[in-house]
N, C-alpha and C. Protein backbone atom coordinates (compact mmCIF):
# COMPACT_ATOMS: atom_id res chain seq x y z
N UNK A 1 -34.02 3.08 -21.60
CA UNK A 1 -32.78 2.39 -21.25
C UNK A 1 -31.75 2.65 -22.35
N UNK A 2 -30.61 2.81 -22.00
CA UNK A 2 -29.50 3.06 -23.23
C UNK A 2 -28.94 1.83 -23.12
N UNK A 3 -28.64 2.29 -24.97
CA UNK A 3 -27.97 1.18 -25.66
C UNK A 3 -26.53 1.36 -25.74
N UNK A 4 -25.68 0.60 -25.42
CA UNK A 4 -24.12 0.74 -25.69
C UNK A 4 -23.66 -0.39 -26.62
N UNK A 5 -22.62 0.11 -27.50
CA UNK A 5 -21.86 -0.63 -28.06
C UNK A 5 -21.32 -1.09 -27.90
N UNK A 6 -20.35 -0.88 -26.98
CA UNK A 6 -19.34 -1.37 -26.17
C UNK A 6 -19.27 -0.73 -24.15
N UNK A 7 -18.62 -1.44 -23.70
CA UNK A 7 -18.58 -1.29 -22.07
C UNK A 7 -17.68 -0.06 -22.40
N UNK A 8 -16.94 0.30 -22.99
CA UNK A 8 -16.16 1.77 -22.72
C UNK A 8 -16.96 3.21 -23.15
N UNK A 9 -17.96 2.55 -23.20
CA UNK A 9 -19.05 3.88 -23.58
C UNK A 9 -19.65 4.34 -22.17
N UNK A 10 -20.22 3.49 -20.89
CA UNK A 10 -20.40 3.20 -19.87
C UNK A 10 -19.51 4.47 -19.34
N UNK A 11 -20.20 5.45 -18.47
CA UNK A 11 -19.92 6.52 -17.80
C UNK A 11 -19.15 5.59 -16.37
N UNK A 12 -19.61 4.71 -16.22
CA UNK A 12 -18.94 4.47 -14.43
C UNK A 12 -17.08 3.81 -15.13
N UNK A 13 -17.45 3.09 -15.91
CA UNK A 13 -16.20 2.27 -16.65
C UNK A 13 -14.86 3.65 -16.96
N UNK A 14 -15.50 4.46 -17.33
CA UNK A 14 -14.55 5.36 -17.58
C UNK A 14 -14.45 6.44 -16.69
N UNK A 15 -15.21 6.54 -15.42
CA UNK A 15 -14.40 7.41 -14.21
C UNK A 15 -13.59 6.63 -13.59
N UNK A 16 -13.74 5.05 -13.82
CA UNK A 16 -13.30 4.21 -12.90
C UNK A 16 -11.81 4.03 -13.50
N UNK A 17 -11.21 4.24 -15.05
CA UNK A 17 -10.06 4.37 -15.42
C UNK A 17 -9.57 5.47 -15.05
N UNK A 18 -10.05 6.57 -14.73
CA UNK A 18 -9.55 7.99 -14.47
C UNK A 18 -9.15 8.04 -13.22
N UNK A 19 -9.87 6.93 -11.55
CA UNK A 19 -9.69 6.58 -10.64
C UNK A 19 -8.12 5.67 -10.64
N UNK A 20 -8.12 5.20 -11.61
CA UNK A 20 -7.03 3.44 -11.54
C UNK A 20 -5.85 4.79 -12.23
N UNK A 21 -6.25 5.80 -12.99
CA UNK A 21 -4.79 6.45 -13.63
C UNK A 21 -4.01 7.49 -12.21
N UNK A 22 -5.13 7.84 -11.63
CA UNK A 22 -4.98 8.88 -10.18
C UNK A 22 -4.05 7.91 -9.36
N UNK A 23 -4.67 6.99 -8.87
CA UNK A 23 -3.78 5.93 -8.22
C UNK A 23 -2.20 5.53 -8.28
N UNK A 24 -2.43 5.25 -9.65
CA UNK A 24 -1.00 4.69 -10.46
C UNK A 24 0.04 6.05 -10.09
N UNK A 25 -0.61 7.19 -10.65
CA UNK A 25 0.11 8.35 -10.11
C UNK A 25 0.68 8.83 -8.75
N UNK A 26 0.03 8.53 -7.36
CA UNK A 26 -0.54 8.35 -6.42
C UNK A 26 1.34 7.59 -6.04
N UNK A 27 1.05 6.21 -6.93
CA UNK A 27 1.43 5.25 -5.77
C UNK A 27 3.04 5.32 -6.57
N UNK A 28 3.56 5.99 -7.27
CA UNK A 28 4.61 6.26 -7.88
C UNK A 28 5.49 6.58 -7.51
N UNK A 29 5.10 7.89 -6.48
CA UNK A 29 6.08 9.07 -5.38
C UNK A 29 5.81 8.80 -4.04
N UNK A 30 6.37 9.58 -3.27
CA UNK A 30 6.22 9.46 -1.83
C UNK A 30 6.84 8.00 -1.28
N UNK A 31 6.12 7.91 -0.33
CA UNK A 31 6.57 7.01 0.41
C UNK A 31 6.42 5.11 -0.11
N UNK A 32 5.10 5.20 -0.90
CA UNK A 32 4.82 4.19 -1.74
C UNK A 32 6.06 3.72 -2.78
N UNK A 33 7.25 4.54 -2.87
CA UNK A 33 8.13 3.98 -3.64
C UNK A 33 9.00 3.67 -3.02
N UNK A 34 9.12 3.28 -1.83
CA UNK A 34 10.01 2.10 -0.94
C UNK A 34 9.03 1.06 -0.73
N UNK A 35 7.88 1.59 -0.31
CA UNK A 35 7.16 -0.08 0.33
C UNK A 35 6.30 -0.77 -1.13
N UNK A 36 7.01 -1.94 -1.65
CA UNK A 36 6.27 -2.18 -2.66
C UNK A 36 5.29 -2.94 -2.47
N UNK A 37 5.08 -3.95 -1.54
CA UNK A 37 4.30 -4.58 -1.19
C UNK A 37 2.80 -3.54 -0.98
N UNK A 38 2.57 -2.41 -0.21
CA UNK A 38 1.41 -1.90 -0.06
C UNK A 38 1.36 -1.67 -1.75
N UNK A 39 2.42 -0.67 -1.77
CA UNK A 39 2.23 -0.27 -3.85
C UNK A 39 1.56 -1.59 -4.51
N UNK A 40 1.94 -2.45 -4.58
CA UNK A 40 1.05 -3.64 -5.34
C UNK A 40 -0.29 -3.61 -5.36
N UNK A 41 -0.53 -4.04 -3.99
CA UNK A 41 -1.87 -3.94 -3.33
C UNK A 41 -2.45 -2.74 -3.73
N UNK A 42 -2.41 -1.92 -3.44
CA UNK A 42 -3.18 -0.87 -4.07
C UNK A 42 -3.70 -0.78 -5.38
N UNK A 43 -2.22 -0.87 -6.39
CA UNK A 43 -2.65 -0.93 -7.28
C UNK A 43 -3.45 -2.24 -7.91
N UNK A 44 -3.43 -3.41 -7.52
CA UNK A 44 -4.15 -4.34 -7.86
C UNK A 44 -5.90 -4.38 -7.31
N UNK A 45 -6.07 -3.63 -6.35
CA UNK A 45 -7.12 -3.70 -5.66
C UNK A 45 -7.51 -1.89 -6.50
N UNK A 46 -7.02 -1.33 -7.31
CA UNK A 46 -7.88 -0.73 -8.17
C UNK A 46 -7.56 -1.31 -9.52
N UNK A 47 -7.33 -2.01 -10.02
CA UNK A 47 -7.51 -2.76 -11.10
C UNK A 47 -8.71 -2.82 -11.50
N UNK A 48 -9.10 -4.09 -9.85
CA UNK A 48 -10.08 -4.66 -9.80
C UNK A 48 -11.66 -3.99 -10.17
N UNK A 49 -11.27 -2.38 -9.73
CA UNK A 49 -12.39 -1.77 -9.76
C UNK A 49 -13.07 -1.50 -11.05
N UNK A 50 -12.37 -1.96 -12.62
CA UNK A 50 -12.57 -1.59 -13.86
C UNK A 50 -13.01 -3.04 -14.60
N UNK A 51 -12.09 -4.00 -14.25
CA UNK A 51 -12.47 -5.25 -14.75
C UNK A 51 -13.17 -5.89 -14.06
């Protein structure tokens, strides 16, 4: 079993920031930058996926 020091050592923790940075990028352009309401949502519902 491995030992971590901290949760940012954790392989899932840190694809899951690389997921939440794709997103953020994602929800920046296109059409997501009129509708803010979905933009929120999105981005709050990958937040969730790290904390």
């Amino acid at each position: 079993m491995a030992n971590f020091n901290s949760f940012e050592e954790i392989i899932a923790w840190q694809k899951s920031r690389e997921l939440n940075s794709e997103i953020y990028f994602i929800t920046n352009r296109g059409d997501f930058v009129q509708d803010y309401g979905l933009k929120n949502q999105i981005r709050r519902a990958s937040i969730s996926i790290f904390f």
